[in-house]
N, C-alpha and C. Protein backbone atom coordinates (compact mmCIF):
# COMPACT_ATOMS: atom_id res chain seq x y z
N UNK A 1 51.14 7.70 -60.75
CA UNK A 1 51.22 7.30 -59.36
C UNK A 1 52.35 6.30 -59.17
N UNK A 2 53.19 6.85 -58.21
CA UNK A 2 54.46 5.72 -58.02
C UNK A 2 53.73 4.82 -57.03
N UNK A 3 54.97 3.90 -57.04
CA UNK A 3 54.71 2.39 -56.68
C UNK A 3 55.23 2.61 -54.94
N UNK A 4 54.45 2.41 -54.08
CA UNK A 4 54.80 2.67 -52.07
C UNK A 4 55.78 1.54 -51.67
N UNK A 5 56.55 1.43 -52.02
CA UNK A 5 57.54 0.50 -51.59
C UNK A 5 57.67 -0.19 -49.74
N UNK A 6 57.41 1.06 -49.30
CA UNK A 6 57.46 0.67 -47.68
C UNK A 6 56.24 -0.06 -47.66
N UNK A 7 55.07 0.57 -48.64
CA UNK A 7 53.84 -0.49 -48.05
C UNK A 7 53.65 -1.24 -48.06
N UNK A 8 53.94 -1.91 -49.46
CA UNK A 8 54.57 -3.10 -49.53
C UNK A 8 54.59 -4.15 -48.59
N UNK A 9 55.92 -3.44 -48.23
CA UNK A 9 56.68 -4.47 -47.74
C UNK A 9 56.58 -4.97 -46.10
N UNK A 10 55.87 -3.47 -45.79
CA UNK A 10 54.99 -3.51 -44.50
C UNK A 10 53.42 -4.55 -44.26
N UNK A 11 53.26 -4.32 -45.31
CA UNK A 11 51.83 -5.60 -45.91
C UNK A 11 51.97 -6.78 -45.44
N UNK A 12 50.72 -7.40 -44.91
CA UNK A 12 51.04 -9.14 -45.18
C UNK A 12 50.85 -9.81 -46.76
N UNK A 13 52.02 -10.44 -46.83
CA UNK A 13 51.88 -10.66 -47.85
C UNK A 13 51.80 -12.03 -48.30
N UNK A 14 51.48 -12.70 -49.36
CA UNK A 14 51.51 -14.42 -49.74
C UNK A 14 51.90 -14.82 -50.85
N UNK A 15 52.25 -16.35 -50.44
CA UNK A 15 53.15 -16.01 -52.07
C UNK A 15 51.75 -16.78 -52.99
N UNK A 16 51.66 -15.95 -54.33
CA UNK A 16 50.89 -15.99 -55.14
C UNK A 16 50.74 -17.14 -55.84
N UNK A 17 51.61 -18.25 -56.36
CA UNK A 17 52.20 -19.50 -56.52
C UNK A 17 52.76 -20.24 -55.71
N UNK A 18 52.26 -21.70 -56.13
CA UNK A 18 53.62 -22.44 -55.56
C UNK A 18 55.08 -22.63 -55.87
N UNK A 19 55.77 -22.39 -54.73
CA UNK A 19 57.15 -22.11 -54.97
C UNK A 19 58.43 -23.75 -55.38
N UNK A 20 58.21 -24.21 -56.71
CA UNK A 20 59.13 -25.31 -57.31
C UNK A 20 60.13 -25.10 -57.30
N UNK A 21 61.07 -25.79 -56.62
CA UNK A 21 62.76 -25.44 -57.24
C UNK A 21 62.74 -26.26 -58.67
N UNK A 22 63.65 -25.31 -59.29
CA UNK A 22 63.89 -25.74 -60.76
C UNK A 22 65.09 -25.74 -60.46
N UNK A 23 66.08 -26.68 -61.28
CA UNK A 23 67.19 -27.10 -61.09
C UNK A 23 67.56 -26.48 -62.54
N UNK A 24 69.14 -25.38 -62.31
CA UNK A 24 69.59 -24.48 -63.43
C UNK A 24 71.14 -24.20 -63.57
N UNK A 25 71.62 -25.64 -64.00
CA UNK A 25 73.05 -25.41 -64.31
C UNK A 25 73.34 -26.22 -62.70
N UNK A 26 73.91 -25.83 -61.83
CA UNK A 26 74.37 -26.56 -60.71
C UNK A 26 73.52 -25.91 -59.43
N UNK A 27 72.71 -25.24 -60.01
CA UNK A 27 71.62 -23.98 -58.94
C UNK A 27 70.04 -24.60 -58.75
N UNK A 28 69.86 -24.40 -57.56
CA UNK A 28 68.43 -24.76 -57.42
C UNK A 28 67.40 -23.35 -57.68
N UNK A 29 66.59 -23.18 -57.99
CA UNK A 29 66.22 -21.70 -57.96
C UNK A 29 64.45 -21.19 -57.93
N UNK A 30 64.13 -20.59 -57.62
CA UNK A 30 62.66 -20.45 -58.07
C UNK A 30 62.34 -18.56 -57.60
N UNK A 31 61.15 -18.37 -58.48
CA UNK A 31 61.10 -17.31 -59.09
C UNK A 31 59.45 -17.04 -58.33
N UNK A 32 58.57 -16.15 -57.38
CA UNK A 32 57.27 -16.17 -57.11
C UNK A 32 56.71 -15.56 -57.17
N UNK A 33 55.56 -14.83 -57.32
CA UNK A 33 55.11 -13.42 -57.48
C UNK A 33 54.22 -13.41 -55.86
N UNK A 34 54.52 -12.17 -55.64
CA UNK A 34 53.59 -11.98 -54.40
C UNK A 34 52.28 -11.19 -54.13
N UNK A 35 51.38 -11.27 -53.69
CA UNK A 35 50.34 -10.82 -53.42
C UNK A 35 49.92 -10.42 -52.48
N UNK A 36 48.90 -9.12 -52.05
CA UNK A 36 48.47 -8.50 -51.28
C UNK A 36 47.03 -8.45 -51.35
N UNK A 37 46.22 -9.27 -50.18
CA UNK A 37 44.55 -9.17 -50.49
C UNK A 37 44.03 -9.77 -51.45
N UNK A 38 45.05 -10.93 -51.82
CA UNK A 38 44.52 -11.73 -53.34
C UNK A 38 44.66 -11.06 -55.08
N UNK A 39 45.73 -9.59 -54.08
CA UNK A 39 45.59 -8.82 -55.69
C UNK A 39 47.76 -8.83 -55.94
N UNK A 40 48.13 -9.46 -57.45
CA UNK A 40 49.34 -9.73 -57.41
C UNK A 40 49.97 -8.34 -57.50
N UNK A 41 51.28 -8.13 -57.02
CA UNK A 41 51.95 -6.79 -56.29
C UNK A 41 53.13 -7.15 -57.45
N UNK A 42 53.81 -6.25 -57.44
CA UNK A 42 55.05 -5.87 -58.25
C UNK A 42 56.37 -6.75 -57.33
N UNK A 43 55.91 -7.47 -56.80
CA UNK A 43 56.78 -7.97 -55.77
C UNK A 43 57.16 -9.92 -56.01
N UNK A 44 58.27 -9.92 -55.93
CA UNK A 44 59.25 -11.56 -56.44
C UNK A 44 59.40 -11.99 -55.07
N UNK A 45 59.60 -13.19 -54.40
CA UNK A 45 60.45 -13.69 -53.73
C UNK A 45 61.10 -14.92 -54.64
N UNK A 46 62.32 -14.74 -54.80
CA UNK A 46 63.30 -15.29 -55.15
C UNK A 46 64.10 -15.92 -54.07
N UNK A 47 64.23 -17.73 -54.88
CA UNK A 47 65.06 -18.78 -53.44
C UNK A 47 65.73 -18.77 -55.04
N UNK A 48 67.32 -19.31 -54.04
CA UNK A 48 68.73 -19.59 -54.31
C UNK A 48 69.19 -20.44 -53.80
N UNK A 49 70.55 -21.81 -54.16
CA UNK A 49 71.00 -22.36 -53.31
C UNK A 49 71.95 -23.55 -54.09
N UNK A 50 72.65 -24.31 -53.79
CA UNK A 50 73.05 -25.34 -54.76
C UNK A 50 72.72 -26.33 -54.73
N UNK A 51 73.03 -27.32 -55.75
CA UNK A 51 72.24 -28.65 -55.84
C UNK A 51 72.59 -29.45 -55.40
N UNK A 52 74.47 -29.62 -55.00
CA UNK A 52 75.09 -30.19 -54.32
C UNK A 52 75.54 -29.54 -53.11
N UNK A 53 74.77 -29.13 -52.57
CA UNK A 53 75.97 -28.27 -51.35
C UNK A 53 74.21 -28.28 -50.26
N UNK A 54 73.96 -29.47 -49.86
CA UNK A 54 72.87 -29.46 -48.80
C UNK A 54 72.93 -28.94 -47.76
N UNK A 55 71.80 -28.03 -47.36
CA UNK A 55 71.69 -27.78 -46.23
C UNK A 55 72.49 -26.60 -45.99
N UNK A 56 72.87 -25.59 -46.79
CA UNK A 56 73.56 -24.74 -46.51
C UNK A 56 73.70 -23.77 -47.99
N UNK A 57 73.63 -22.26 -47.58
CA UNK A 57 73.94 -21.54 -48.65
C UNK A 57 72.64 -21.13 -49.34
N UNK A 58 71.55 -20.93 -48.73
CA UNK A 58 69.97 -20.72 -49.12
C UNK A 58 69.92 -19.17 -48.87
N UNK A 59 69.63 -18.56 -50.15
CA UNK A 59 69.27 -17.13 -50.35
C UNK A 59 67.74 -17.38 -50.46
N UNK A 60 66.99 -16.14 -49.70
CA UNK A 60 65.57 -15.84 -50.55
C UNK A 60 65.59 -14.35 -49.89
N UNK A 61 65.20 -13.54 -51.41
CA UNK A 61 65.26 -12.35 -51.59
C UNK A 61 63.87 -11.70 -51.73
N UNK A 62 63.25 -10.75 -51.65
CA UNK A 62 62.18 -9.93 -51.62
C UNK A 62 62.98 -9.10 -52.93
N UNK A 63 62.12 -9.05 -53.99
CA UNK A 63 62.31 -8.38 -55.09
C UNK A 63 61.24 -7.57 -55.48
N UNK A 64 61.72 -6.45 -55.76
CA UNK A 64 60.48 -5.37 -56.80
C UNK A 64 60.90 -5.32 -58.11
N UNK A 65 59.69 -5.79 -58.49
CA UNK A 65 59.63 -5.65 -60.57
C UNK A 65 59.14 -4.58 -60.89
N UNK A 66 60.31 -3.62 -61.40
CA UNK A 66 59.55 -2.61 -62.13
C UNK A 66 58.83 -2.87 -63.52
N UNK A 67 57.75 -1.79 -63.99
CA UNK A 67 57.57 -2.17 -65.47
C UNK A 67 58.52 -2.03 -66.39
N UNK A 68 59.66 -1.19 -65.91
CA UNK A 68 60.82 -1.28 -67.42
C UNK A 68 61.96 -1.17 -66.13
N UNK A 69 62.82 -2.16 -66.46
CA UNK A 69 64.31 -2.19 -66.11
C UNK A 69 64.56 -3.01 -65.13
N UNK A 70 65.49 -3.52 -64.31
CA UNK A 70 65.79 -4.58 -63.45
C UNK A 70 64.77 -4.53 -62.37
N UNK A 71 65.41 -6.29 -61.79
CA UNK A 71 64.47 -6.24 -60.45
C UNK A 71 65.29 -5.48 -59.21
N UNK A 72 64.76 -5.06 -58.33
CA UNK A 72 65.85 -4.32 -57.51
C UNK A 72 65.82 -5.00 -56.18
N UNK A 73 66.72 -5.86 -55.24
CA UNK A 73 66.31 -6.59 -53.86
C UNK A 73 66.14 -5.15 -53.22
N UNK A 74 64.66 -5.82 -52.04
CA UNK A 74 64.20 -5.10 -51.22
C UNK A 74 64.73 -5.82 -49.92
N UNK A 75 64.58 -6.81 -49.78
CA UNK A 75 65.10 -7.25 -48.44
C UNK A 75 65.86 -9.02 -48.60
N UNK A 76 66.58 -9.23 -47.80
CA UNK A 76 67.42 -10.98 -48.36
C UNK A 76 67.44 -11.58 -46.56
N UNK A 77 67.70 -12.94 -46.70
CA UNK A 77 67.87 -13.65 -45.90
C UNK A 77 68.65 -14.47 -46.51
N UNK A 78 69.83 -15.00 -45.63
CA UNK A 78 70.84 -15.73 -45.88
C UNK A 78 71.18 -16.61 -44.89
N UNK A 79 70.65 -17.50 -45.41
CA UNK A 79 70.62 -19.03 -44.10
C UNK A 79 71.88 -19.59 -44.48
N UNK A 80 72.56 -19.34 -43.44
CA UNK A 80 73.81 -20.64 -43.64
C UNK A 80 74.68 -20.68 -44.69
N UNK A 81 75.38 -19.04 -45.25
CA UNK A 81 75.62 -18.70 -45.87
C UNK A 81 77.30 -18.88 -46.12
N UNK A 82 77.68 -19.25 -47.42
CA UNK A 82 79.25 -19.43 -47.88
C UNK A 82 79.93 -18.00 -47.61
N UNK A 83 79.58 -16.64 -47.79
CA UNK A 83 80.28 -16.09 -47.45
C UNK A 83 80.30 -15.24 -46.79
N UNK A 84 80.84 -14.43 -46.27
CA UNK A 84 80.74 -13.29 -44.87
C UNK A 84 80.44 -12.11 -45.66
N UNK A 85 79.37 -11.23 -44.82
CA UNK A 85 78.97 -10.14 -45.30
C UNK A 85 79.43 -8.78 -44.07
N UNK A 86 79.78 -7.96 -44.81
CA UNK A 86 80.77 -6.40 -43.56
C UNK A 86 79.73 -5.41 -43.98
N UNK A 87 79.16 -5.18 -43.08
CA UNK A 87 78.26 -3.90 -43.54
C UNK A 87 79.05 -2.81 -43.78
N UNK A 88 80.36 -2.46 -43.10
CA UNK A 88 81.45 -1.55 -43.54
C UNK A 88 80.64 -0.67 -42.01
N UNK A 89 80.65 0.50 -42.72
CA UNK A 89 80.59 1.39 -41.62
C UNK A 89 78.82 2.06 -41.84
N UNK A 90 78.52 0.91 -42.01
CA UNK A 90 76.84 1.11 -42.14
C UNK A 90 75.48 0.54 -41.20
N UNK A 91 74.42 1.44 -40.76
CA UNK A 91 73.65 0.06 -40.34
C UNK A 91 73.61 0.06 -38.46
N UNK A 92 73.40 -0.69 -37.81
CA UNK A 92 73.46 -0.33 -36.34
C UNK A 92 74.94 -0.59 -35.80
N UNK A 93 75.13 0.33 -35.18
CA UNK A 93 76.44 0.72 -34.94
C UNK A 93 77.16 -0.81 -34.15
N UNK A 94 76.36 -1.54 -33.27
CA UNK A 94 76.51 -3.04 -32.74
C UNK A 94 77.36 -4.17 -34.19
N UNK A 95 76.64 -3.69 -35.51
CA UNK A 95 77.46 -4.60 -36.51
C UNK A 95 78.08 -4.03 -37.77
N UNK A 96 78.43 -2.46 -37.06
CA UNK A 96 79.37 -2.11 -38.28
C UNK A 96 80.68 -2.79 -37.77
N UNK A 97 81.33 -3.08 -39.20
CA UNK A 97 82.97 -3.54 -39.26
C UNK A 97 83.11 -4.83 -38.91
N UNK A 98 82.09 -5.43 -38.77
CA UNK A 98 82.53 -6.72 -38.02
C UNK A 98 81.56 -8.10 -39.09
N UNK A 99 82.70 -8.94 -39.29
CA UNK A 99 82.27 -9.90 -40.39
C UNK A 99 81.24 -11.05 -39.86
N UNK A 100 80.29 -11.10 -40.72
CA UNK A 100 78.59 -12.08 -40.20
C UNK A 100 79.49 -12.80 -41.28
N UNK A 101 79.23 -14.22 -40.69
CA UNK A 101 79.87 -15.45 -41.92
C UNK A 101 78.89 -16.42 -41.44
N UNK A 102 77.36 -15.90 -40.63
CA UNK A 102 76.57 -16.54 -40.37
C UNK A 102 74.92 -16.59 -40.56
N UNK A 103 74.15 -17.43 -40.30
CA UNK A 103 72.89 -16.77 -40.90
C UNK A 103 72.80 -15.33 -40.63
N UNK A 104 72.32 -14.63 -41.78
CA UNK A 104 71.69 -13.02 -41.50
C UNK A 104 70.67 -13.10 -42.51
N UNK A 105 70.19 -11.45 -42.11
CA UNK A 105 68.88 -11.04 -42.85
C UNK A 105 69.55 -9.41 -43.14
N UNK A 106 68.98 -9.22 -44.20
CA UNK A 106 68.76 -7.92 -44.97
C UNK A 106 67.76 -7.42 -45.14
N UNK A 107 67.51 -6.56 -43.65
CA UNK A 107 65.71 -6.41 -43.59
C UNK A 107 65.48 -5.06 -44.69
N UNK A 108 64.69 -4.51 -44.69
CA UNK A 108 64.27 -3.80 -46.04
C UNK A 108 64.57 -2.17 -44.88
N UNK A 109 63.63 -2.52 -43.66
CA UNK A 109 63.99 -1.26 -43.21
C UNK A 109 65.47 -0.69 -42.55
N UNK A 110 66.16 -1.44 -43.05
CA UNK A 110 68.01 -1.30 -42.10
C UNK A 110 68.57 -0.33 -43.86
N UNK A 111 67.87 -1.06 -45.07
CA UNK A 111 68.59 -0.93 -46.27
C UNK A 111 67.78 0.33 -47.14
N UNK A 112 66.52 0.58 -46.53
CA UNK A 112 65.98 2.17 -47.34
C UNK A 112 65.80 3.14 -46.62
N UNK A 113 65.81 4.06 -47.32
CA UNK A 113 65.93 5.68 -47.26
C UNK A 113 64.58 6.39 -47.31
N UNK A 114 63.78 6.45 -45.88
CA UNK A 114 62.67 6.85 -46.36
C UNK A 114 62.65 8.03 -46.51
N UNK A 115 62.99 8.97 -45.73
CA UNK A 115 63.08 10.28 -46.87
C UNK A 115 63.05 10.48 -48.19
N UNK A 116 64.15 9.69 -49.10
CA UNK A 116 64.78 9.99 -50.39
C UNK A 116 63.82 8.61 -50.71
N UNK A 117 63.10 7.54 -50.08
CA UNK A 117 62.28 6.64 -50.83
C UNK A 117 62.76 5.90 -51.70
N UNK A 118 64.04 5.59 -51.66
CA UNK A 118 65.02 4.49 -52.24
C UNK A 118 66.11 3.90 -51.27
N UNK A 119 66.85 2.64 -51.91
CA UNK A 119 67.26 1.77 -51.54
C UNK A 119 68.39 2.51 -51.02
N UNK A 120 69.06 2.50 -50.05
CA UNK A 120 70.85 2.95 -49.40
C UNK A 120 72.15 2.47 -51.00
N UNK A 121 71.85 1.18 -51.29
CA UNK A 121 72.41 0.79 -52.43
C UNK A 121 71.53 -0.50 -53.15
N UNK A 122 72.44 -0.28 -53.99
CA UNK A 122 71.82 -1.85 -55.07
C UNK A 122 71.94 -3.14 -54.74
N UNK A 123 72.53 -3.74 -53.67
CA UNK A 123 72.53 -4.99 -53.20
C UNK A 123 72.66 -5.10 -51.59
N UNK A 124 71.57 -4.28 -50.98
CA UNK A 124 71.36 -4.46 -49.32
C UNK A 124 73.09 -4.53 -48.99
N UNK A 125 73.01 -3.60 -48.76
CA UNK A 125 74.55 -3.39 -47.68
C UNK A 125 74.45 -3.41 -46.33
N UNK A 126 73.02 -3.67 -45.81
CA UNK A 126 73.52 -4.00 -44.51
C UNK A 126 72.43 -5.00 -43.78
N UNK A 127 73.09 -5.54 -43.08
CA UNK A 127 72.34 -6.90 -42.66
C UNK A 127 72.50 -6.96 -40.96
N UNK A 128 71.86 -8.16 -40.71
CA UNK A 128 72.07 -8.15 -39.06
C UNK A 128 72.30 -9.52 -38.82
N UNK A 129 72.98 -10.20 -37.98
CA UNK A 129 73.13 -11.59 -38.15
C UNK A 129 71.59 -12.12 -36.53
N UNK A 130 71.43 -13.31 -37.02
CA UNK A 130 70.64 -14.44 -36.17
C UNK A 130 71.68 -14.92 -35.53
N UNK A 131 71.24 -15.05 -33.70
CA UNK A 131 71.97 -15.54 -32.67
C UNK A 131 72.51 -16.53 -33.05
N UNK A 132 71.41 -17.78 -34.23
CA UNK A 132 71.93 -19.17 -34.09
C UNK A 132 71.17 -19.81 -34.96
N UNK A 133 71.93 -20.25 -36.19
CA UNK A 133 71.86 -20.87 -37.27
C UNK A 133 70.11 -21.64 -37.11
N UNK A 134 69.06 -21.29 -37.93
CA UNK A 134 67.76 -22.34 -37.53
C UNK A 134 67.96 -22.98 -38.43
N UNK A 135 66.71 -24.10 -38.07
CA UNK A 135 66.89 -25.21 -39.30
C UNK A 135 65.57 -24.84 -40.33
N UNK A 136 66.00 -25.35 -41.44
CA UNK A 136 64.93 -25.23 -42.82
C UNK A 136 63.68 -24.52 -42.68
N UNK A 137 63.15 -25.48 -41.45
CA UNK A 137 61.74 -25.09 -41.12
C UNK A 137 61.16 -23.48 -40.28
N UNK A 138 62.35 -23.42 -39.20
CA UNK A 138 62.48 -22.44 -38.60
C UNK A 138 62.81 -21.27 -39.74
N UNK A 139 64.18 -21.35 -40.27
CA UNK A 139 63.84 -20.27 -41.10
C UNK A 139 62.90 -19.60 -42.03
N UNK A 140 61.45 -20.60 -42.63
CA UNK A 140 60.79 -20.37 -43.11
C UNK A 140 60.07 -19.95 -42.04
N UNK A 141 59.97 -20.04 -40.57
CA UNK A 141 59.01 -19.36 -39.92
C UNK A 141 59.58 -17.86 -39.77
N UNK A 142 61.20 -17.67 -39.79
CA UNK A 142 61.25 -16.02 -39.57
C UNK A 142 61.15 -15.47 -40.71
N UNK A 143 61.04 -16.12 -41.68
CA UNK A 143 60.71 -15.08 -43.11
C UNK A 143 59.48 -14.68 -42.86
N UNK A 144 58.58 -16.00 -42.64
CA UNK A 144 56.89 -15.10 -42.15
C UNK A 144 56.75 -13.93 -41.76
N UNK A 145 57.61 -13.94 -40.43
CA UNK A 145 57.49 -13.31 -39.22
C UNK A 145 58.39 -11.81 -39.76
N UNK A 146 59.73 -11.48 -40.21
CA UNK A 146 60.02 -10.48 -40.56
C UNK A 146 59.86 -10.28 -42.06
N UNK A 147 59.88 -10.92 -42.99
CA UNK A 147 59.13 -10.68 -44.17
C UNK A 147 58.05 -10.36 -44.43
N UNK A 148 56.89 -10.87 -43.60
CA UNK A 148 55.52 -10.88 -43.37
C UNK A 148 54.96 -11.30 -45.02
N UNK A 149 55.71 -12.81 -44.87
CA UNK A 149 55.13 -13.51 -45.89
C UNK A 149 54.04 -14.81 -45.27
N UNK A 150 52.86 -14.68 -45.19
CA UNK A 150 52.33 -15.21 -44.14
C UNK A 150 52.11 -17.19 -44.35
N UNK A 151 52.49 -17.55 -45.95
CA UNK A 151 52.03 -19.07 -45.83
C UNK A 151 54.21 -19.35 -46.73
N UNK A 152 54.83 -18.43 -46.27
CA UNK A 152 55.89 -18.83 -46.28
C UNK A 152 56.65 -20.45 -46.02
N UNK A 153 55.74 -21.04 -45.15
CA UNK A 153 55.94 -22.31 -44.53
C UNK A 153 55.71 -23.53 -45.98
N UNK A 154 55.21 -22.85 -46.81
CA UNK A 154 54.97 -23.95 -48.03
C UNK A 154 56.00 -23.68 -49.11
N UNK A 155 56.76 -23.13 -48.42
CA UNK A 155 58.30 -23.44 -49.71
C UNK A 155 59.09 -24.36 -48.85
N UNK A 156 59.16 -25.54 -50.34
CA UNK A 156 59.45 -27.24 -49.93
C UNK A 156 60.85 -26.78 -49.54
N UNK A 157 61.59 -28.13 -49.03
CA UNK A 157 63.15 -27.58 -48.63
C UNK A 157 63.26 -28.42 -50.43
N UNK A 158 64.53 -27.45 -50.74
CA UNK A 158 65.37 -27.48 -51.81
C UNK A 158 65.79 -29.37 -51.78
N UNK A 159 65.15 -29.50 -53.63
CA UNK A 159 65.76 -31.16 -53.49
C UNK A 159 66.97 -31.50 -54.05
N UNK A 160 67.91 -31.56 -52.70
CA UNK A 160 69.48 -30.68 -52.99
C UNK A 160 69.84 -32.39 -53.05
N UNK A 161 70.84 -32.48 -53.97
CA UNK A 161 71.68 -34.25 -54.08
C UNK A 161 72.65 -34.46 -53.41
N UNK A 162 72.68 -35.29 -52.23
CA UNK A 162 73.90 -35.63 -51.28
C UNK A 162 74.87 -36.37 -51.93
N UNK A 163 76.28 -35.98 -51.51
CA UNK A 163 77.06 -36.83 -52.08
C UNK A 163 77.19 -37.84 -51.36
N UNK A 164 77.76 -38.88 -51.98
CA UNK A 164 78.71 -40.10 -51.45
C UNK A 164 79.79 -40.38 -51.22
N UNK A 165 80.47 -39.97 -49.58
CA UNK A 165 81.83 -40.26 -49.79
C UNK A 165 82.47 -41.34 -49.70
């Protein structure tokens, strides 16, 4: 029996742990397993971000763990992101060709193939940008809300080190 990927991800889901940033080389990072109905799912949310670079540049990804071979992203959010993403000529016709160098999301249903029941590609090629940059808190409320990660609100903000100029 294969693994329903849309159901998934259609599910409410929670994160199974609490989500620690661990500090890894100059990266903040943490690793979560997710759950459905109290029962743990083949499913990661993975946060990203740097240790010096506050307030900006926060990945968290929806990941599926297979039992043998990589994790594969199912869906990403990119708050306040360093670099611009071009869906190319993919995706709703409103944001093909045209460069997001601003918060977006990589919803799961813009990036799979339900027919063929796999991903379009290996690293979400297409995204949609947010009217307007939210803050920390807010973005943990639209992950809830289009992730349908429902206690999403308890991943701490990243304990990122300000510089001194």
């Amino acid at each position: 029996m294969g693994v329903d990927l849309a159901e998934m991800m259609e599910a409410n889901k929670r994160l199974a742990l609490d989500a620690g940033w661990a500090v890894q080389n100059e990266e903040l990072t943490f690793v979560v397993p997710l759950e459905i109905e109290g029962a743990t799912i083949p499913l990661n949310l993975r946060g990203k971000t740097y240790l010096r670079q506050p307030d900006r540049n926060v990945m968290l990804q929806v990941e599926f763990v297979p039992d043998i071979g990589k994790t594969e992203p199912l869906s990403r959010f990119d708050w306040k992101p360093f670099h611009t993403h071009n869906n190319r000529n993919r995706g709703p016709a409103k944001w093909r060709f045209i460069p997001l160098n601003q918060t977006h999301v990589h919803a799961f249903n813009l990036n799979w193939l339900a027919d063929d029941k796999k991903m379009i590609g290996k690293n979400l090629p297409v995204a949609t940008p947010l009217e307007a940059d939210p803050s920390f808190t807010e973005m943990l409320a639209i992950l809830k809300q289009k992730f349908k990660i429902l206690n999403a609100s308890e991943i701490p903000p990243p304990p990122w080190e300000r510089r001194l100029i």
